[in-house]
C-alpha atoms as a PDB file:
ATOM      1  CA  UNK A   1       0.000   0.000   0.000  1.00  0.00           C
ATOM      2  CA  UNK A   2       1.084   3.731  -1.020  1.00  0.00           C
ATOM      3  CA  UNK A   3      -0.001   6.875   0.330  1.00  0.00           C
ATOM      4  CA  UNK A   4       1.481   9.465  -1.513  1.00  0.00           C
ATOM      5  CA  UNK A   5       1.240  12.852  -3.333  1.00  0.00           C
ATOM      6  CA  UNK A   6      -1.255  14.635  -1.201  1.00  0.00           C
ATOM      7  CA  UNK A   7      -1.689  17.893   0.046  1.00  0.00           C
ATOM      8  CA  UNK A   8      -3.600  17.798   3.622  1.00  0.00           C
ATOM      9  CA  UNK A   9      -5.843  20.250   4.876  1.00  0.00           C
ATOM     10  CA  UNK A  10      -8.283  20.939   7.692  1.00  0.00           C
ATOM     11  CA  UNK A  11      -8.392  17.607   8.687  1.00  0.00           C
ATOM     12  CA  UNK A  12      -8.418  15.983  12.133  1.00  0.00           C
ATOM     13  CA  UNK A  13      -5.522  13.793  11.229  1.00  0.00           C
ATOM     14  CA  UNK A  14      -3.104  13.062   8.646  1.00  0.00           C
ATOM     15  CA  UNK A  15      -3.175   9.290   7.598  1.00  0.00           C
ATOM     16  CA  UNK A  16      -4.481   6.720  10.100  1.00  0.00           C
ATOM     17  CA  UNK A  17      -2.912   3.282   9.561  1.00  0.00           C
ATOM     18  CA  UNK A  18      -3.714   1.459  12.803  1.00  0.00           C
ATOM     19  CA  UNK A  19      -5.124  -1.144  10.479  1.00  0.00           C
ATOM     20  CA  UNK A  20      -1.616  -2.268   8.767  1.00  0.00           C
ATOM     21  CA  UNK A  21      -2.061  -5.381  10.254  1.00  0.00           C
ATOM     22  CA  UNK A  22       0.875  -6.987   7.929  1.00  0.00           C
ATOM     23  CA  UNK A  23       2.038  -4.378   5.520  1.00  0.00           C
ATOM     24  CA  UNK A  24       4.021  -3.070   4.233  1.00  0.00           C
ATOM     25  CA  UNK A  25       2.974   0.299   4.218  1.00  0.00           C
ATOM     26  CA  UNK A  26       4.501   3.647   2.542  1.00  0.00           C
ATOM     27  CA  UNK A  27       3.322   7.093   3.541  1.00  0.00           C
ATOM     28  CA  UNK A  28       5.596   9.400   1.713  1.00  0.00           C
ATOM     29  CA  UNK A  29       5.680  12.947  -0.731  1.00  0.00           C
ATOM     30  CA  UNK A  30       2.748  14.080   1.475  1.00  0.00           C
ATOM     31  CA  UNK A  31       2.458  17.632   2.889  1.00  0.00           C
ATOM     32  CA  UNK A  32       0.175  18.221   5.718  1.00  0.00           C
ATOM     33  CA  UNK A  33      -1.158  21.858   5.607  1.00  0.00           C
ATOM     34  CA  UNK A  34      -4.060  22.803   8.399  1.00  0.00           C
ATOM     35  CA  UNK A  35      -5.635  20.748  11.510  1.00  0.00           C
ATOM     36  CA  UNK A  36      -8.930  21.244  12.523  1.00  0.00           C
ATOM     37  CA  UNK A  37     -11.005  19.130  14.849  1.00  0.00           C
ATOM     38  CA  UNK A  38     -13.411  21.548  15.930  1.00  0.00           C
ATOM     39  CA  UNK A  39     -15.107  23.290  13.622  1.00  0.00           C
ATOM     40  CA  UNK A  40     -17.058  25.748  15.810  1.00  0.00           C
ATOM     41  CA  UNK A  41     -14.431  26.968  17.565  1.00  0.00           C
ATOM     42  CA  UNK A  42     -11.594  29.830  16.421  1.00  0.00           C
ATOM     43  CA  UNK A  43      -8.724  27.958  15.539  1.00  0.00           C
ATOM     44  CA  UNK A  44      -6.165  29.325  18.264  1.00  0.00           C
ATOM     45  CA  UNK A  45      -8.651  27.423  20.872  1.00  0.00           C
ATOM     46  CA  UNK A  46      -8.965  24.326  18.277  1.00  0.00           C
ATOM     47  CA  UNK A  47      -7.222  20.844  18.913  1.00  0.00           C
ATOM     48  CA  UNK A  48      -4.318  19.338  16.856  1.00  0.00           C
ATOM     49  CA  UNK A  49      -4.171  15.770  15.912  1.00  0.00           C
ATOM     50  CA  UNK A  50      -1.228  13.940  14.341  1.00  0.00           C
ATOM     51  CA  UNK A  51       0.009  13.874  10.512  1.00  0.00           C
ATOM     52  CA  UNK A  52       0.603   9.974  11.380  1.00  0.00           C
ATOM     53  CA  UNK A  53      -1.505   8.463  13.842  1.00  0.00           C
ATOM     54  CA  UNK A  54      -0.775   4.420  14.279  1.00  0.00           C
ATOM     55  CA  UNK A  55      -1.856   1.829  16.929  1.00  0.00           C
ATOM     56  CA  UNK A  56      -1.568  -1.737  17.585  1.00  0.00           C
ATOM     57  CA  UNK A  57      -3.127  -4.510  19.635  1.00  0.00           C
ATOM     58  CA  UNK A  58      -3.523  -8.445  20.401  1.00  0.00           C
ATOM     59  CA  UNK A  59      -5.772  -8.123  17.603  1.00  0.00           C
ATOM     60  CA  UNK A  60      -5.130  -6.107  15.019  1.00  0.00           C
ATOM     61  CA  UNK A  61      -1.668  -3.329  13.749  1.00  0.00           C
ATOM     62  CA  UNK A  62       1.594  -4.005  14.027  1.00  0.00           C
ATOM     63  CA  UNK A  63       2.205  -4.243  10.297  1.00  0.00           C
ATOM     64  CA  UNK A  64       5.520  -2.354   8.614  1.00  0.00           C
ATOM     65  CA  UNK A  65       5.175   0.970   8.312  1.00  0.00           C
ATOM     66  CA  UNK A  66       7.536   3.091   6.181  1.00  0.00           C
ATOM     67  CA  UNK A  67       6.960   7.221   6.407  1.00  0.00           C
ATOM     68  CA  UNK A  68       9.487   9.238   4.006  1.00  0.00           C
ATOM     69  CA  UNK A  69       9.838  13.338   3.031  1.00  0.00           C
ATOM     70  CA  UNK A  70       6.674  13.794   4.466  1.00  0.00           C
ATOM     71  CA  UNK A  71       6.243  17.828   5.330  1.00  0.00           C
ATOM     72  CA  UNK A  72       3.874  19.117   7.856  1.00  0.00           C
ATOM     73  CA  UNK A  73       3.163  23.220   7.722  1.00  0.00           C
ATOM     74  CA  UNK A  74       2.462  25.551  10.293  1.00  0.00           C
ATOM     75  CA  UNK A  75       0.285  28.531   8.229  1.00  0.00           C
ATOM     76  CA  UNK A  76      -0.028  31.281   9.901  1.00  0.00           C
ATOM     77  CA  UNK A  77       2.636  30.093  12.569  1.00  0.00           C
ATOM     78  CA  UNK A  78       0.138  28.075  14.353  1.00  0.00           C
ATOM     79  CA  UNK A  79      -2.826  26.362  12.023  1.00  0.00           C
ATOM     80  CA  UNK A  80      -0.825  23.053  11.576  1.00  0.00           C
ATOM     81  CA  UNK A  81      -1.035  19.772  13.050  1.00  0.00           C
ATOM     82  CA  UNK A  82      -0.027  18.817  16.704  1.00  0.00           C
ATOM     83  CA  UNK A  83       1.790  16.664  16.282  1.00  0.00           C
ATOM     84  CA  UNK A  84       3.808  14.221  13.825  1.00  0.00           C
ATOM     85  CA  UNK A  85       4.097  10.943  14.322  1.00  0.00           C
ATOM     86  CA  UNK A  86       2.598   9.006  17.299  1.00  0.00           C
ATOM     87  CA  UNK A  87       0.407   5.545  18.585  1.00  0.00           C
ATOM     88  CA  UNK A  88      -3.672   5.906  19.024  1.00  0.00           C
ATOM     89  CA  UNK A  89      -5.356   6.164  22.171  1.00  0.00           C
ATOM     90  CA  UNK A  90      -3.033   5.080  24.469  1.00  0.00           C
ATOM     91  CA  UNK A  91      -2.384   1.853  21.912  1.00  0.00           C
ATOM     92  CA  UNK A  92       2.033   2.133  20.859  1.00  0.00           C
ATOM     93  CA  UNK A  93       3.538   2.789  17.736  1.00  0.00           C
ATOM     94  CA  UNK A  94       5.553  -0.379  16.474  1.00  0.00           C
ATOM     95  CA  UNK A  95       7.090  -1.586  13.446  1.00  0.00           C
ATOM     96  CA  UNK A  96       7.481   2.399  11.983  1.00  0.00           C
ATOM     97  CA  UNK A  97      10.345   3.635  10.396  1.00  0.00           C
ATOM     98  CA  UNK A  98      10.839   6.784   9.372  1.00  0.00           C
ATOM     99  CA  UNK A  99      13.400   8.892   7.487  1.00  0.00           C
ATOM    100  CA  UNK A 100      13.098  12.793   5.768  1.00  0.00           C
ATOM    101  CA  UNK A 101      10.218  14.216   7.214  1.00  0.00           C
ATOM    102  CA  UNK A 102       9.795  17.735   8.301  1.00  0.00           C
ATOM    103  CA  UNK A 103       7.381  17.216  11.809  1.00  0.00           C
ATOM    104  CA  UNK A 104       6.993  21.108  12.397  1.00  0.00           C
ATOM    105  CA  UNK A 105       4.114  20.796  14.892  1.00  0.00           C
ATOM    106  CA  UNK A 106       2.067  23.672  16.621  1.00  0.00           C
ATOM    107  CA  UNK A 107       3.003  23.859  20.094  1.00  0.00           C
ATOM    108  CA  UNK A 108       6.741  22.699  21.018  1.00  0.00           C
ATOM    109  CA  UNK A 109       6.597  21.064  24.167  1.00  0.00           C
ATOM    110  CA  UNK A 110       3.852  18.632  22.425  1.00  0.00           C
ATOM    111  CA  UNK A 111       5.502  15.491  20.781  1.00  0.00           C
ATOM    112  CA  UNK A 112       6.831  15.508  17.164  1.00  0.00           C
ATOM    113  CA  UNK A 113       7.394  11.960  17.828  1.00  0.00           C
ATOM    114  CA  UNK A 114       5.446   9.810  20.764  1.00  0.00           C
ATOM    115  CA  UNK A 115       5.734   5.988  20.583  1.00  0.00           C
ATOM    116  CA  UNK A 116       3.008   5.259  23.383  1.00  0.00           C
ATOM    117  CA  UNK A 117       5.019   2.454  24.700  1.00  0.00           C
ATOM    118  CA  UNK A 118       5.968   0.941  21.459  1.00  0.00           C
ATOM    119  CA  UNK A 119       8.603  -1.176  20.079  1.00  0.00           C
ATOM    120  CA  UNK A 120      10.721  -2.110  16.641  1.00  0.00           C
ATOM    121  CA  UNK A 121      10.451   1.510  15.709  1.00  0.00           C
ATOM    122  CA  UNK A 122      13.919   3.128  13.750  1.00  0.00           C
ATOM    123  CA  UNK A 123      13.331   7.382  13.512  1.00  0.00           C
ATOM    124  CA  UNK A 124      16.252   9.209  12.588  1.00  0.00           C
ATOM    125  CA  UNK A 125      17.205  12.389   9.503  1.00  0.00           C
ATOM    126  CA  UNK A 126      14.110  13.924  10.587  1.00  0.00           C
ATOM    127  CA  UNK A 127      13.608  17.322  11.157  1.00  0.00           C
ATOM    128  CA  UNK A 128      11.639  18.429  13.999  1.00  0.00           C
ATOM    129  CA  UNK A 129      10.619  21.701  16.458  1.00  0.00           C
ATOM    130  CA  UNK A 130       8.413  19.216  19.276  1.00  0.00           C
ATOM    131  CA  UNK A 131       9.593  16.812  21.811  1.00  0.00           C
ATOM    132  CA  UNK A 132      10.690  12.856  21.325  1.00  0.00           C
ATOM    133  CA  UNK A 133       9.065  10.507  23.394  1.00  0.00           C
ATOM    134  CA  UNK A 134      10.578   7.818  22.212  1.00  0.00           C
ATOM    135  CA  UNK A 135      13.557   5.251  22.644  1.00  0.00           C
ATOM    136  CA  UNK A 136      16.935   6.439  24.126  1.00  0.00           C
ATOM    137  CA  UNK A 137      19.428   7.412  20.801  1.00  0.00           C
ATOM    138  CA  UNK A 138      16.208   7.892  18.776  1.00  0.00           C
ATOM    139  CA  UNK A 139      17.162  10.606  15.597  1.00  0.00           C
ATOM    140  CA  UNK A 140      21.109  10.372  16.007  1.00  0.00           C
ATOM    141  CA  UNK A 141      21.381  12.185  12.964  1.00  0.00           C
ATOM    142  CA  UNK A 142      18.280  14.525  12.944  1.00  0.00           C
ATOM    143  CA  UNK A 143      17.869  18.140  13.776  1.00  0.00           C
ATOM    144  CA  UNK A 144      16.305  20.143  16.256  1.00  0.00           C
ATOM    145  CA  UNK A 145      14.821  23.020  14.611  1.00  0.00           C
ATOM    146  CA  UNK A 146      12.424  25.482  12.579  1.00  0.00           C
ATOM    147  CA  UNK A 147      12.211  25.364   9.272  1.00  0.00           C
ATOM    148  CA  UNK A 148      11.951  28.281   6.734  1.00  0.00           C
ATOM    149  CA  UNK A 149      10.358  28.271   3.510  1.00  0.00           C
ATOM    150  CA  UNK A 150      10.598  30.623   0.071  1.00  0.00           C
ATOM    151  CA  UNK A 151       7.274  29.582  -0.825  1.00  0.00           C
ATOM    152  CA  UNK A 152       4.600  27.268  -0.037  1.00  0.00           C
ATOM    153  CA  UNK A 153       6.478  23.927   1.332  1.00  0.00           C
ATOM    154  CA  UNK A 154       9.465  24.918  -0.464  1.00  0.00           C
ATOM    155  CA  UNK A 155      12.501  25.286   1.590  1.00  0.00           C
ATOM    156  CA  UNK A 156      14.858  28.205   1.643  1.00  0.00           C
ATOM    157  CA  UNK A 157      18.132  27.729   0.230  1.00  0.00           C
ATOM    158  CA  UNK A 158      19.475  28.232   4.237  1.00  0.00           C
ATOM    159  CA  UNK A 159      16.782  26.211   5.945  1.00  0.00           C
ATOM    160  CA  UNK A 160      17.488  23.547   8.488  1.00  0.00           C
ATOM    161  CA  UNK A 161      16.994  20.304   6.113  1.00  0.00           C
ATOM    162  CA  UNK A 162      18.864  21.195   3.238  1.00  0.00           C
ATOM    163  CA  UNK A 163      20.719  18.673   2.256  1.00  0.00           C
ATOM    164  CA  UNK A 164      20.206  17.144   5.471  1.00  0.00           C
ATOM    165  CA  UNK A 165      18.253  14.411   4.254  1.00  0.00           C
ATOM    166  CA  UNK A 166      19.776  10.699   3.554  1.00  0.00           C
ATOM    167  CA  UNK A 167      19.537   8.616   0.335  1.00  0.00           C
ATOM    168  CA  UNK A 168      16.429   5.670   0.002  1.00  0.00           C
ATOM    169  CA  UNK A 169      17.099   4.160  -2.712  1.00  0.00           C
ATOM    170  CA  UNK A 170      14.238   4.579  -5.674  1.00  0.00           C
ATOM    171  CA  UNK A 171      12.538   7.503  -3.531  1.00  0.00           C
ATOM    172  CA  UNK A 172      15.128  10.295  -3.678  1.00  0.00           C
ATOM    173  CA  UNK A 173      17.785   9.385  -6.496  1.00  0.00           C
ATOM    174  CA  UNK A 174      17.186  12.481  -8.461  1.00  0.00           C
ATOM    175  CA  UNK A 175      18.430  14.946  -5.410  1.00  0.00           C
ATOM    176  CA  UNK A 176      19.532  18.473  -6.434  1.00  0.00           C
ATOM    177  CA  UNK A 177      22.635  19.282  -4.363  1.00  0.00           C
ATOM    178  CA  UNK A 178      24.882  17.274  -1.727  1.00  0.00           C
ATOM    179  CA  UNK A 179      22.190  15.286  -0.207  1.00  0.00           C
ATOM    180  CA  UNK A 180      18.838  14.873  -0.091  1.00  0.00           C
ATOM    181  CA  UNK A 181      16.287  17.745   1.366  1.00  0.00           C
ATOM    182  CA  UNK A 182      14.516  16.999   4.455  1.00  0.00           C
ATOM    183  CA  UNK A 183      11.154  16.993   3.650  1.00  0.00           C
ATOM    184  CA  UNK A 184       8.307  16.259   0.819  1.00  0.00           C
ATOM    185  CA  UNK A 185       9.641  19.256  -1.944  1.00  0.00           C
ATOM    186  CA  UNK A 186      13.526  19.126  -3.153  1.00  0.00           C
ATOM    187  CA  UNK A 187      14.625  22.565  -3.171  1.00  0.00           C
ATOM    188  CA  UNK A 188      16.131  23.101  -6.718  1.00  0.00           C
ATOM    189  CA  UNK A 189      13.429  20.548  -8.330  1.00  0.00           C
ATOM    190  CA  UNK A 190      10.354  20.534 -10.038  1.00  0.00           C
ATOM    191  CA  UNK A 191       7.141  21.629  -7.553  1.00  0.00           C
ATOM    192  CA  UNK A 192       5.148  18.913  -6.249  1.00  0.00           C
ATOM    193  CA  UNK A 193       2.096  18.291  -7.965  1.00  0.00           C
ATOM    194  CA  UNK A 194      -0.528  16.459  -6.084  1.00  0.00           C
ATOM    195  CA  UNK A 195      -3.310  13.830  -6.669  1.00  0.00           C
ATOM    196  CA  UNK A 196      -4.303  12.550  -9.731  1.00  0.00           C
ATOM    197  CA  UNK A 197      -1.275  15.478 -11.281  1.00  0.00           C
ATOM    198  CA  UNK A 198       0.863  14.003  -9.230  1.00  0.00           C
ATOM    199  CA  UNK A 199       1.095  10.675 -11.290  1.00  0.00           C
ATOM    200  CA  UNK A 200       2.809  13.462 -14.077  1.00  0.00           C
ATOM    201  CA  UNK A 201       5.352  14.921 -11.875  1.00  0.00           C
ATOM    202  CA  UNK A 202       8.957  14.224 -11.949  1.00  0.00           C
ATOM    203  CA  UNK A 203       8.634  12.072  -8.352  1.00  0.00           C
ATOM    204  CA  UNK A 204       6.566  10.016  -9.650  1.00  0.00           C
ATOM    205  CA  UNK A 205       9.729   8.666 -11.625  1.00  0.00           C
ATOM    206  CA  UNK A 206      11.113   6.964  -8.606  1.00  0.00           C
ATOM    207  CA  UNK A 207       8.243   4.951  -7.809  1.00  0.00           C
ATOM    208  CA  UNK A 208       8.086   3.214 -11.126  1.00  0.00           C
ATOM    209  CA  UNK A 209      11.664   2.587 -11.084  1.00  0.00           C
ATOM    210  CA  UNK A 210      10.737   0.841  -7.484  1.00  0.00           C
ATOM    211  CA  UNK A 211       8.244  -1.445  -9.560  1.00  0.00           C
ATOM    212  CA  UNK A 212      10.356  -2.407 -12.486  1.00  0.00           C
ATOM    213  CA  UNK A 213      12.982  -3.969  -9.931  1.00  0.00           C
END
């Protein structure tokens, strides 16, 4: 299963894949924009959910999950989601890897990355502004940060996560510069296109090369 090029907005949560019961499972070239759970309300006294929400039980989750240059926006400074990766309702994350993504959440001292308890999880080149609740050595070679964009989810030429990112084979060959970008747009490449456009775009390039081998 593939979840990719979408653009996100005013919904509760991301992508919900408690139900990857085997897998596997890739989430990735997705940009999150605004979170909304409560329509009646003005959106500085809203609630945030996740960009990835994920749980597992005796019965059912704990399928492979694989989450790549995913970028979550904060409009307005504070209209994005709250937080980036986590488990569901108490239930842990497991079996998640990610690598690339941009989890820029609203408030700080929420998570960017909460496990619940989980296990067989592998984060690291992420870039992220929240806290980690998550295994000790977690992110060894991601950064702690804001990041800054010359349009859109484009990111400046100085932003934390240029050419941060590190090389997946058939999802980020065609790189512009040193390294990889963190996040779901390459600075210095074509702009994103998303749904049924996206299947025109230059990323798309990558995932047929994945089928063909």
């Amino acid at each position: 299963m593939r979840i990719w090029g979408n653009y996100l907005d005013l919904t509760a949560t991301g992508v919900a894949s408690t139900v990857t019961h085997n897998g596997p499972l890739y989430i990735f070239r997705n940009v999150y924009n605004r979170s909304r759970k409560m329509s009646e309300r003005a959106p500085d006294a809203d609630d945030r959910g996740p960009f990835a929400k994920a749980g597992a039980s005796s019965e059912w989750g704990g399928g492979r999950r694989y989450v790549f240059h995913n970028t979550l926006l904060q409009p307005d400074g504070n209209r994005g989601a709250g937080g980036g990766i986590s488990g569901n309702s108490n239930q842990p994350l497991t079996n998640t890897i990610t690598r690339n993504n941009i989890w820029y959440i609203w408030k700080p001292h929420w998570e960017s990355i909460n496990e619940v308890g989980g296990s067989g999880n592998d984060f690291d080149y992420d870039l992220y502004n929240g806290k980690l609740s998550t295994y000790r050595g977690a992110e060894p070679h991601g950064i702690a940060g804001t990041p800054s964009y010359e349009r859109d989810f484009v990111l400046a030429r100085r932003s934390p996560g240029v050419d941060a990112g590190v090389r997946i084979p058939n999802f980020n060959d065609d790189y512009v510069g040193a390294a990889p970008d963190i996040g779901a747009q390459e600075t210095g490449a074509p702009i994103l296109q998303f749904g049924i456009k996206a299947a025109t775009s230059r990323q798309v390039a990558t995932w047929r090369t994945a089928r063909k081998q």
